[in-house]
C-alpha atoms as a PDB file:
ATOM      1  CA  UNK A   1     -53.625 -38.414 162.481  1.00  0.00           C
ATOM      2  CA  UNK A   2     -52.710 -34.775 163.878  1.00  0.00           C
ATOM      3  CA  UNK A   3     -54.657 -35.936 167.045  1.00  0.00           C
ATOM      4  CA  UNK A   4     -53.062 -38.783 167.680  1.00  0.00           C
ATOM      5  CA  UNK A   5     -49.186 -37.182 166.802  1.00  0.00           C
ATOM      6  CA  UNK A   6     -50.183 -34.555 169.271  1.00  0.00           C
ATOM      7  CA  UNK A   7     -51.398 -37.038 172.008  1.00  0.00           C
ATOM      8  CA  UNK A   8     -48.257 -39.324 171.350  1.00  0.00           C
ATOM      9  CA  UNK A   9     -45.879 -35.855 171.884  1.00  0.00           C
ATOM     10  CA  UNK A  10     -47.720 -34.658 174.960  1.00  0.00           C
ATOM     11  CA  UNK A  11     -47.374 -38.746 176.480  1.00  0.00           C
ATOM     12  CA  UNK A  12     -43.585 -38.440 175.708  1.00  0.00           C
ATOM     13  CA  UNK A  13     -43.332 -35.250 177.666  1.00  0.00           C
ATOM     14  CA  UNK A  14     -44.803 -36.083 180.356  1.00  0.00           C
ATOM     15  CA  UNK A  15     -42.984 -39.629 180.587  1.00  0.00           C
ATOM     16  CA  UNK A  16     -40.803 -40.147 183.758  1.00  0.00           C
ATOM     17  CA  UNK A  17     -37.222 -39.591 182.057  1.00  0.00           C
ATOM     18  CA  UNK A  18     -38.301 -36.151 181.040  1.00  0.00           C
ATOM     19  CA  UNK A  19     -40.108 -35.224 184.358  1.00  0.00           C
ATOM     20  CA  UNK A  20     -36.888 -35.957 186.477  1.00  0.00           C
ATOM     21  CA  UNK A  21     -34.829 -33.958 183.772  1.00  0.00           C
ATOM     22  CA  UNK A  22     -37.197 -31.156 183.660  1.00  0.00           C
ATOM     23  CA  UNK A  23     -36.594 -30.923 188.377  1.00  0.00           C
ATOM     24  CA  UNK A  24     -33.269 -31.195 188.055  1.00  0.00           C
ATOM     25  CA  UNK A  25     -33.006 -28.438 186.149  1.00  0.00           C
ATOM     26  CA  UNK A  26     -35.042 -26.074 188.234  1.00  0.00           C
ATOM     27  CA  UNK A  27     -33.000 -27.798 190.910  1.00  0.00           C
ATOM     28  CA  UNK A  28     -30.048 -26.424 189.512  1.00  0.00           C
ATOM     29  CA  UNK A  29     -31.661 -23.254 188.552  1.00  0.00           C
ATOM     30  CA  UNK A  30     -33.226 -22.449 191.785  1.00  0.00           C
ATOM     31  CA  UNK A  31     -29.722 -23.592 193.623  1.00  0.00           C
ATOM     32  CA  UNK A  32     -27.788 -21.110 191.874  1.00  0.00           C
ATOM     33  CA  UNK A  33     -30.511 -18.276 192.698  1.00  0.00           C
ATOM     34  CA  UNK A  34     -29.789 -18.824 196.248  1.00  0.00           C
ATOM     35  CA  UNK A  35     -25.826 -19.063 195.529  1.00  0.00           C
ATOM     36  CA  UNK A  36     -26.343 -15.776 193.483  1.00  0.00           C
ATOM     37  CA  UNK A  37     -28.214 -14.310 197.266  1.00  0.00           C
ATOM     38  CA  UNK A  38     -25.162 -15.675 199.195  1.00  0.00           C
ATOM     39  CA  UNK A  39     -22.472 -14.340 197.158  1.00  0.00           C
ATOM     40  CA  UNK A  40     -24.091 -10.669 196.679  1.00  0.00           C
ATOM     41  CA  UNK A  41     -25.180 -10.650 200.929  1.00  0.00           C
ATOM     42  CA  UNK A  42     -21.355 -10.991 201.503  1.00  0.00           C
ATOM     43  CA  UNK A  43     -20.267  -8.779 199.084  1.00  0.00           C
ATOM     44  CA  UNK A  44     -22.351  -6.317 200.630  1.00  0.00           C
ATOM     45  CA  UNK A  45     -21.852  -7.245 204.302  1.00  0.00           C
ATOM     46  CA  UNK A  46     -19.214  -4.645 206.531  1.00  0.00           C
ATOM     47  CA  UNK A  47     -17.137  -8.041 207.416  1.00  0.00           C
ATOM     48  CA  UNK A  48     -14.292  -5.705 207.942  1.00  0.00           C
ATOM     49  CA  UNK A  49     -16.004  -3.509 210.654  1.00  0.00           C
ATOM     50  CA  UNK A  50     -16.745  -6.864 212.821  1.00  0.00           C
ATOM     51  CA  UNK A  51     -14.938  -9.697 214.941  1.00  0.00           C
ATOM     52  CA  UNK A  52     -16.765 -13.008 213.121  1.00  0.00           C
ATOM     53  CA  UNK A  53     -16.858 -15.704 216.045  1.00  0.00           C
ATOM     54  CA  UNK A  54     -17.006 -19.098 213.339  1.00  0.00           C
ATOM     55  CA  UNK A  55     -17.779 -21.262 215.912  1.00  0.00           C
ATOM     56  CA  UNK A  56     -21.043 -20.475 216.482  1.00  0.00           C
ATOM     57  CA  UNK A  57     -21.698 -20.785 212.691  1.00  0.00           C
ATOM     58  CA  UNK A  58     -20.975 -24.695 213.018  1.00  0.00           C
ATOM     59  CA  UNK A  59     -23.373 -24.568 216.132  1.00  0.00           C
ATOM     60  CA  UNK A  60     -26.124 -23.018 213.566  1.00  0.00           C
ATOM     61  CA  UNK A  61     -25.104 -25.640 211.080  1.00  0.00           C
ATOM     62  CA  UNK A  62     -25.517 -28.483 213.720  1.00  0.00           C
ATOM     63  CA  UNK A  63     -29.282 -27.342 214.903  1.00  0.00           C
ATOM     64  CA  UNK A  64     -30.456 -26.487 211.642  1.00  0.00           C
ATOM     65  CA  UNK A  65     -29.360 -30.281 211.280  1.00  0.00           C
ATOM     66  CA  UNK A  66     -31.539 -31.245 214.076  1.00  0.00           C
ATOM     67  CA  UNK A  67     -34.269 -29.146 212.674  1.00  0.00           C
ATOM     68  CA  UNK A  68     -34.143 -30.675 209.292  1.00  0.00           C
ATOM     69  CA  UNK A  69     -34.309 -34.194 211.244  1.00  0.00           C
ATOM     70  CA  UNK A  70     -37.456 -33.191 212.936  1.00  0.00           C
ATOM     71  CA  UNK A  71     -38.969 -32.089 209.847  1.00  0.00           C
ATOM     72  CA  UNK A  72     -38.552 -35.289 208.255  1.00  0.00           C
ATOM     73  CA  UNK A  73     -39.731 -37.248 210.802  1.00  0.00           C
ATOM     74  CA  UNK A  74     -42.509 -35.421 210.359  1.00  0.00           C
ATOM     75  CA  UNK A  75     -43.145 -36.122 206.979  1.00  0.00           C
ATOM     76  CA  UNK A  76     -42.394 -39.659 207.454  1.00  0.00           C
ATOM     77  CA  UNK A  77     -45.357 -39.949 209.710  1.00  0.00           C
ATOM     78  CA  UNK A  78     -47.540 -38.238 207.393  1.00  0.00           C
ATOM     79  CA  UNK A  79     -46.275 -39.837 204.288  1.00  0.00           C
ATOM     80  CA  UNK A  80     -47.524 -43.471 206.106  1.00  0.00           C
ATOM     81  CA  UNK A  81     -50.667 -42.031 206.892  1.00  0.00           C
ATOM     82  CA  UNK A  82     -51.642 -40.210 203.217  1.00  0.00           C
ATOM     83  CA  UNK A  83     -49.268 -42.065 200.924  1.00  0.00           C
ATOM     84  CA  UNK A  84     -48.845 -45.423 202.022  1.00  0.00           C
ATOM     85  CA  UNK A  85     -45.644 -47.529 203.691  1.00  0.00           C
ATOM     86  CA  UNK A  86     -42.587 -45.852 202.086  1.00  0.00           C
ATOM     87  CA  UNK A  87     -39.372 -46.723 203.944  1.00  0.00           C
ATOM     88  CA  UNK A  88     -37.684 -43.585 205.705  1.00  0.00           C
ATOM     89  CA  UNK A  89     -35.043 -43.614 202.478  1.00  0.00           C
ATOM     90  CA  UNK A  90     -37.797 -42.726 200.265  1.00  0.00           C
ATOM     91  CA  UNK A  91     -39.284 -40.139 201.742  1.00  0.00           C
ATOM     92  CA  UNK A  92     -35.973 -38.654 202.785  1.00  0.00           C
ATOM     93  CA  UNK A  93     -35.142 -38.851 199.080  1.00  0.00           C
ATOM     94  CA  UNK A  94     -38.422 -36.665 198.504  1.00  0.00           C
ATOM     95  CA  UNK A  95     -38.082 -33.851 201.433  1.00  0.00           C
ATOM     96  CA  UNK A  96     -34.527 -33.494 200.152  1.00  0.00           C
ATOM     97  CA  UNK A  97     -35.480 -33.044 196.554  1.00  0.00           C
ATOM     98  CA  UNK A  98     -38.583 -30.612 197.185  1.00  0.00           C
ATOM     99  CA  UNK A  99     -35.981 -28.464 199.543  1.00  0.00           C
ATOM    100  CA  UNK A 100     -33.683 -27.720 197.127  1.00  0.00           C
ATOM    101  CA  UNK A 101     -36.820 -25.950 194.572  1.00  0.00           C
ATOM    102  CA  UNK A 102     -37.320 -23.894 197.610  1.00  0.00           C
ATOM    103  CA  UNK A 103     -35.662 -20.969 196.718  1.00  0.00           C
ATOM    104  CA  UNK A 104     -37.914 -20.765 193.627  1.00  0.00           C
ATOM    105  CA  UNK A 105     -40.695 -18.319 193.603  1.00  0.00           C
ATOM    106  CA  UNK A 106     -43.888 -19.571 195.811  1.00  0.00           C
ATOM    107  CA  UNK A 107     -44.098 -22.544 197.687  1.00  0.00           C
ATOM    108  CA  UNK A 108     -46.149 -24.229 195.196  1.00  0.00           C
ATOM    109  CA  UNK A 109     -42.897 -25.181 193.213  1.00  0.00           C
ATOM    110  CA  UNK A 110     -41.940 -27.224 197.047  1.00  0.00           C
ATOM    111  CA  UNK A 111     -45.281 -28.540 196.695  1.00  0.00           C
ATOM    112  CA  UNK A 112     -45.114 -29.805 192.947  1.00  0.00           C
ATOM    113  CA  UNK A 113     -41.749 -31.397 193.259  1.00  0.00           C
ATOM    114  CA  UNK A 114     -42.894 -33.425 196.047  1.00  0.00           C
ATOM    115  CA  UNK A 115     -45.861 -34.265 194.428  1.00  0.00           C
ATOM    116  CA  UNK A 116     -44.426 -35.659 190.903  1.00  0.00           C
ATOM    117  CA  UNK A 117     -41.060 -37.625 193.120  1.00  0.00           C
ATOM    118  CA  UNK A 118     -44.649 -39.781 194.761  1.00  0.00           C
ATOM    119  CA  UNK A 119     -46.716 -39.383 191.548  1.00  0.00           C
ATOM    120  CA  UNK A 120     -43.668 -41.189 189.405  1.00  0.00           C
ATOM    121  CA  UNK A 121     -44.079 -44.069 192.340  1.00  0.00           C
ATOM    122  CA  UNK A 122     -47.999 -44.493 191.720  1.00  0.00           C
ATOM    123  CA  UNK A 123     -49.154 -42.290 194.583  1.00  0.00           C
ATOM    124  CA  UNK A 124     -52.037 -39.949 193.644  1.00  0.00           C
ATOM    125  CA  UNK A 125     -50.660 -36.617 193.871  1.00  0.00           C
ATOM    126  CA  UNK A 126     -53.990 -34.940 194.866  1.00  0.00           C
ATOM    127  CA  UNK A 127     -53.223 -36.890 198.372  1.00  0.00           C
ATOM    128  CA  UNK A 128     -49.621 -35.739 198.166  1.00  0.00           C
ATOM    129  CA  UNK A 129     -51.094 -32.009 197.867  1.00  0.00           C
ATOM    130  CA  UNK A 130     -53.470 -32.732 201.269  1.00  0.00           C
ATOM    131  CA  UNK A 131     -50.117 -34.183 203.148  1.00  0.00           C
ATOM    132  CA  UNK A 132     -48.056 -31.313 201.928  1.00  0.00           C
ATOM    133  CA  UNK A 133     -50.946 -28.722 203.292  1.00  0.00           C
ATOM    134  CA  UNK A 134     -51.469 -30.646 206.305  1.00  0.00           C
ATOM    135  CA  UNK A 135     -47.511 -30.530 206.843  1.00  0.00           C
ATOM    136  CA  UNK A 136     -47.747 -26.667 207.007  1.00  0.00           C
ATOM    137  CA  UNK A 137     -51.035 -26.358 208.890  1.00  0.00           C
ATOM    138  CA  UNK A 138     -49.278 -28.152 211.763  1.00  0.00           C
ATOM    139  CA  UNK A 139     -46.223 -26.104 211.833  1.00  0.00           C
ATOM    140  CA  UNK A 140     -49.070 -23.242 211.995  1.00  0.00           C
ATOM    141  CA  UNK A 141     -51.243 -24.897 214.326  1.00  0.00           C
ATOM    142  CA  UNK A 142     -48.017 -25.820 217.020  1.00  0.00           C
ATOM    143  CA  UNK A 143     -46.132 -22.450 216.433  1.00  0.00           C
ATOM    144  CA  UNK A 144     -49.755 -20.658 217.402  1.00  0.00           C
ATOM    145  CA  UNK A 145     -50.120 -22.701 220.357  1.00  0.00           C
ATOM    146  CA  UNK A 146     -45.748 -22.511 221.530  1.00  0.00           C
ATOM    147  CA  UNK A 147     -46.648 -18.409 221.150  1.00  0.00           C
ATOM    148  CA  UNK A 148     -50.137 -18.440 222.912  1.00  0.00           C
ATOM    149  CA  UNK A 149     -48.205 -20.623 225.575  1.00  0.00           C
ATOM    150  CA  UNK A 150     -44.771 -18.803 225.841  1.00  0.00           C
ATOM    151  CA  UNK A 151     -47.183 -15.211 226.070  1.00  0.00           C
ATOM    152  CA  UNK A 152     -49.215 -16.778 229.476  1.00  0.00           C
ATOM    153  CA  UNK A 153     -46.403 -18.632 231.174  1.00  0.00           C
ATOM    154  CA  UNK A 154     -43.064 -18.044 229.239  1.00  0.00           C
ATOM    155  CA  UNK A 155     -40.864 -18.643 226.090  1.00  0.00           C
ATOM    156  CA  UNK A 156     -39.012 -21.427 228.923  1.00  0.00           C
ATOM    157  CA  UNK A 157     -42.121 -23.482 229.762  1.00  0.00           C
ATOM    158  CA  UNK A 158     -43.225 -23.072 226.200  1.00  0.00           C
ATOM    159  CA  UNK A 159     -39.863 -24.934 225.639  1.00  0.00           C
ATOM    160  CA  UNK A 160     -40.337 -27.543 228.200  1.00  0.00           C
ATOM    161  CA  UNK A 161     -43.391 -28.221 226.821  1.00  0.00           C
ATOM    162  CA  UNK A 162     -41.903 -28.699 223.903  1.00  0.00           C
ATOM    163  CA  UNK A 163     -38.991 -30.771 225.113  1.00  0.00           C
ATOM    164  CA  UNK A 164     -41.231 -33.408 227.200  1.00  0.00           C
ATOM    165  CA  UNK A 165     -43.804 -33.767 224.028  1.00  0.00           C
ATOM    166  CA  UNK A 166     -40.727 -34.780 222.232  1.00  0.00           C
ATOM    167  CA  UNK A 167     -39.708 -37.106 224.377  1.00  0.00           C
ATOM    168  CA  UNK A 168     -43.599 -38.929 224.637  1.00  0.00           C
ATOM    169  CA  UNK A 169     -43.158 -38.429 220.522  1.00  0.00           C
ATOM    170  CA  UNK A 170     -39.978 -40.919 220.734  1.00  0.00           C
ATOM    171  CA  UNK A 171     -40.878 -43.350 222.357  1.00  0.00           C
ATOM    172  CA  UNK A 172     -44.193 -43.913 221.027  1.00  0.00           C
ATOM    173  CA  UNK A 173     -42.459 -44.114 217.367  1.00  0.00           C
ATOM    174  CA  UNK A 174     -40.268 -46.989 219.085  1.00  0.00           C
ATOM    175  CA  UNK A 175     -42.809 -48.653 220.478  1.00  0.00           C
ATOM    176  CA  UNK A 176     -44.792 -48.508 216.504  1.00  0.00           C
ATOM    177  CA  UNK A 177     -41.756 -49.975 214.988  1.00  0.00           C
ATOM    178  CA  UNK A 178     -42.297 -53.277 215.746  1.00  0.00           C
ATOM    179  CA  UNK A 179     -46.081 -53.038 213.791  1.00  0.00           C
ATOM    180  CA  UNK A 180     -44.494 -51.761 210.940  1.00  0.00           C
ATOM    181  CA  UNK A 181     -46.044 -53.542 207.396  1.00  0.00           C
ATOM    182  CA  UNK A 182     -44.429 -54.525 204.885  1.00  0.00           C
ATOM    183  CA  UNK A 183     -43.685 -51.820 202.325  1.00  0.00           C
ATOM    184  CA  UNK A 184     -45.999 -51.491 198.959  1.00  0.00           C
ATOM    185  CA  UNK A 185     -45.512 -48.730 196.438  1.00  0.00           C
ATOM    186  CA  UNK A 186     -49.457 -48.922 195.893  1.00  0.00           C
ATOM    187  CA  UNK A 187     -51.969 -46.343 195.932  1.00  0.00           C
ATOM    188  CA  UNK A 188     -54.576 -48.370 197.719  1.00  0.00           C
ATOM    189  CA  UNK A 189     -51.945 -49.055 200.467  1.00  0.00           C
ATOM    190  CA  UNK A 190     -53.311 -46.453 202.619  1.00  0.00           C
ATOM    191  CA  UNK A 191     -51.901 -45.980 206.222  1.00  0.00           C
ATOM    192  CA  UNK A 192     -55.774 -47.299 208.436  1.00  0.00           C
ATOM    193  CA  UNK A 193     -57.285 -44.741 209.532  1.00  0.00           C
ATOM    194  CA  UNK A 194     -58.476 -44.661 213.531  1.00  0.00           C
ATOM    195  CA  UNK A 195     -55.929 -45.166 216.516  1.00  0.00           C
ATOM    196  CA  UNK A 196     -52.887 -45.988 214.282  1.00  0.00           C
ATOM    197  CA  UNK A 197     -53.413 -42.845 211.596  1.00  0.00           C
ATOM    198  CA  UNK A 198     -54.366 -40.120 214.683  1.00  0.00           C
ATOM    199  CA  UNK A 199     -51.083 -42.016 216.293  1.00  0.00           C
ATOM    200  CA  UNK A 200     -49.108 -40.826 213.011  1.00  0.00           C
ATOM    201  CA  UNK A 201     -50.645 -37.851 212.788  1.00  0.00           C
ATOM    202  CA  UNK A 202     -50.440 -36.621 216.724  1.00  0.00           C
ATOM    203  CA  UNK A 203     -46.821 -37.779 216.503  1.00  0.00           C
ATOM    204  CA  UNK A 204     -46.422 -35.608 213.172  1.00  0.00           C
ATOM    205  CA  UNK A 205     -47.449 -32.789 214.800  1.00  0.00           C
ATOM    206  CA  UNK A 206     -45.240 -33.235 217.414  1.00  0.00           C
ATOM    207  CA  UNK A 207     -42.171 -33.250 215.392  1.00  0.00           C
ATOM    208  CA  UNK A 208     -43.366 -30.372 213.585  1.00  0.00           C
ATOM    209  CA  UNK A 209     -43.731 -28.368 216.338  1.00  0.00           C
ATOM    210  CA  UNK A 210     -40.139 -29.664 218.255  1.00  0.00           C
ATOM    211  CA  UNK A 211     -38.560 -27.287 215.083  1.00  0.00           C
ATOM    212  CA  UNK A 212     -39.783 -24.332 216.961  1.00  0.00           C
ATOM    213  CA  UNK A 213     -37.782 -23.904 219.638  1.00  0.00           C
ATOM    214  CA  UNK A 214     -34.595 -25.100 217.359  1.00  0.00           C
ATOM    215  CA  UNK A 215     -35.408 -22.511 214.823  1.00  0.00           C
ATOM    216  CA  UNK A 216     -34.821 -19.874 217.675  1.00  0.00           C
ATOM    217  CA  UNK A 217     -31.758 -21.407 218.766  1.00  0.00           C
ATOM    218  CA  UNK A 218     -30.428 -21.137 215.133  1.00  0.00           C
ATOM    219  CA  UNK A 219     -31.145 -17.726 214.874  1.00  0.00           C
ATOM    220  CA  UNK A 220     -29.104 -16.981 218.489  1.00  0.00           C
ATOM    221  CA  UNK A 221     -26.462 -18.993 216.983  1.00  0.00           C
ATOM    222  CA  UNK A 222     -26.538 -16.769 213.885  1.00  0.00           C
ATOM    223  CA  UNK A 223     -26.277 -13.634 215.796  1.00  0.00           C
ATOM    224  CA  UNK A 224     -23.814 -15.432 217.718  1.00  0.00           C
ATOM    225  CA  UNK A 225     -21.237 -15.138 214.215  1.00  0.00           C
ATOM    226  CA  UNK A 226     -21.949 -11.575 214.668  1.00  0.00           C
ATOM    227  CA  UNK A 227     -22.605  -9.836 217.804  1.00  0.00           C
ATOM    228  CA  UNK A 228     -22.362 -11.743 221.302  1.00  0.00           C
ATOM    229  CA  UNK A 229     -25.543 -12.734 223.270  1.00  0.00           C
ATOM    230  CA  UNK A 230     -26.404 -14.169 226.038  1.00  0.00           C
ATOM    231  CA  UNK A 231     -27.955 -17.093 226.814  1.00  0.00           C
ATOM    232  CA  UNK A 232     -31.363 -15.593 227.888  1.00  0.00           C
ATOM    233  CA  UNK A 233     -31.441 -13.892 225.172  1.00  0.00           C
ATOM    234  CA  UNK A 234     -33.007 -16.436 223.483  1.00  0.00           C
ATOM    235  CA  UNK A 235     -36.528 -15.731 225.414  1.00  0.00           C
ATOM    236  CA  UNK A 236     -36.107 -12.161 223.155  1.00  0.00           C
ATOM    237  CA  UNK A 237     -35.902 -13.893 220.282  1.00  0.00           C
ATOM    238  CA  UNK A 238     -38.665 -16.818 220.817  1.00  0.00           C
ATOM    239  CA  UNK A 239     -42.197 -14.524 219.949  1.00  0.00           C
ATOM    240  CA  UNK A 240     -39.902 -12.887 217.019  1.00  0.00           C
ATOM    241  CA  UNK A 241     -39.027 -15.819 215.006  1.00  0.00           C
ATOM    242  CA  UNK A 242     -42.625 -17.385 216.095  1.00  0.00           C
ATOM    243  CA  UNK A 243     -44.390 -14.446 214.436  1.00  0.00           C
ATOM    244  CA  UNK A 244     -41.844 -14.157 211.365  1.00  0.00           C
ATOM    245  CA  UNK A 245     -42.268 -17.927 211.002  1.00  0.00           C
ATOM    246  CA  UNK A 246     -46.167 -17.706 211.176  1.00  0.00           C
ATOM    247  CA  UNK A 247     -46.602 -15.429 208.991  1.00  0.00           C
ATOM    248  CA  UNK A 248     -44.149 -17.195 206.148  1.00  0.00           C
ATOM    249  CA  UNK A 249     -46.109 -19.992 206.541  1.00  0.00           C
ATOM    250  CA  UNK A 250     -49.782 -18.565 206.195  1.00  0.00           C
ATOM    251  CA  UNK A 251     -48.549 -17.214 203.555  1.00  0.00           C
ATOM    252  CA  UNK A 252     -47.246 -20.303 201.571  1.00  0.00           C
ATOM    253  CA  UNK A 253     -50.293 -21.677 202.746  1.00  0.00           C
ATOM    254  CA  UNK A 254     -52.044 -19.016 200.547  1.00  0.00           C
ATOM    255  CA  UNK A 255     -49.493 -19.805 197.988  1.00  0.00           C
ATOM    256  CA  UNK A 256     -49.620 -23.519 198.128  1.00  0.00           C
ATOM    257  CA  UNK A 257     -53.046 -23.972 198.421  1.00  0.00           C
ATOM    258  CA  UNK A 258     -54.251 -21.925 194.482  1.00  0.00           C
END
């Protein structure tokens, strides 16, 4: 009888009312960590001892929505090759919500969010783990090859490259709209591998790797608020935020991974 009472309590637990309670708690908790940062950086900032220049804050705002675009796109096309045919809504639905546990410690928590929102829809969250690491070994693999290309020819061809990749990357998801399948919320409902699942994944990596050369424009928009740069500046800037951004992600790759 105390078996079976203890099984019954650890089923209720674990049922999918409680599960979404228990993430939007940490979703509040880890949101008002990072309001907690915000509030404290200002406090401390010399705002009085500088001329702010606010339109270049709505110019960060803008690319970093770009960037966010990008980055689900890139999920989108990895979610139809590991997870199966969820509509863009969904998976929007499930970058969004694994986003706002990223101010928690580790990346795992990013990780483990994502993987219960697809678990709670009958997706085997040991493949939503693989996409998840996949997702940030190609924003390792592309921001190792922008930096290996921007050190031999420069952070501006590194950006065209960039730039025309994108533009291949666009229209060859136009073209694969009109194969789409109909959606199923099944595990078996694999995206096939060969031609169509390298298409997803090539594209993927693409999209991934478009956020590079954004995320360096944010930051010049940043310092924008702040002190005034120009426009070449930004080639400064491009092996600095590469590097930074490599090593964050190796290291949630660490992280994510145990």
């Amino acid at each position: 009888m105390t078996v079976h009472l203890a099984g019954a309590s650890l089923r209720q637990l674990a049922s999918p009312a409680r599960r979404r309670w228990v993430w939007r708690l940490l979703t509040l908790f880890s949101l008002m960590l990072a309001g907690i940062g915000l509030v404290y950086a200002w406090r401390e900032f010399p705002t009085t001892s500088l001329t702010l220049s606010p339109i270049y804050l709505w110019l960060a705002l803008a690319i970093y929505g770009v960037t966010y675009t990008l980055h689900l796109l890139g999920w989108h096309r990895l979610s139809r090759q590991f997870l199966g045919d969820f509509v863009l809504g969904d998976d929007a639905e499930a970058v969004a919500g694994s986003s706002f546990v990223k101010y928690l410690p580790t990346v795992g928590w990013y990780i483990a969010n994502r993987a219960n929102y697809y678990g709670l829809r009958h997706v085997s969250e040991r493949l939503v783990v693989v996409a998840s690491l996949y997702e940030i070994g190609a924003m390792i693999a592309s921001g190792s090859t922008l930096y290996v290309v921007g050190m031999i020819a420069g952070p501006v061809w590194a950006g065209a490259l960039v730039g025309l990749l994108a533009v291949v990357a666009t229209v060859w998801s136009l073209r694969a709209t009109s194969s789409n399948r109909p959606r199923t919320e099944l595990p078996a409902a694999i995206a096939p591998r060969g031609l169509a699942g390298k298409r997803d994944l090539i594209i993927a990596l693409i999209w991934y790797g478009s956020t590079w050369p954004l995320g360096v424009w944010f930051l010049w928009a940043l310092l924008n608020i702040f002190i005034p740069l120009r426009l070449d500046d930004w080639a400064i800037l491009f092996p600095a935020w590469l590097l930074a951004g490599l090593a964050s992600y190796v290291m949630s790759i660490t992280l994510g991974s145990v």
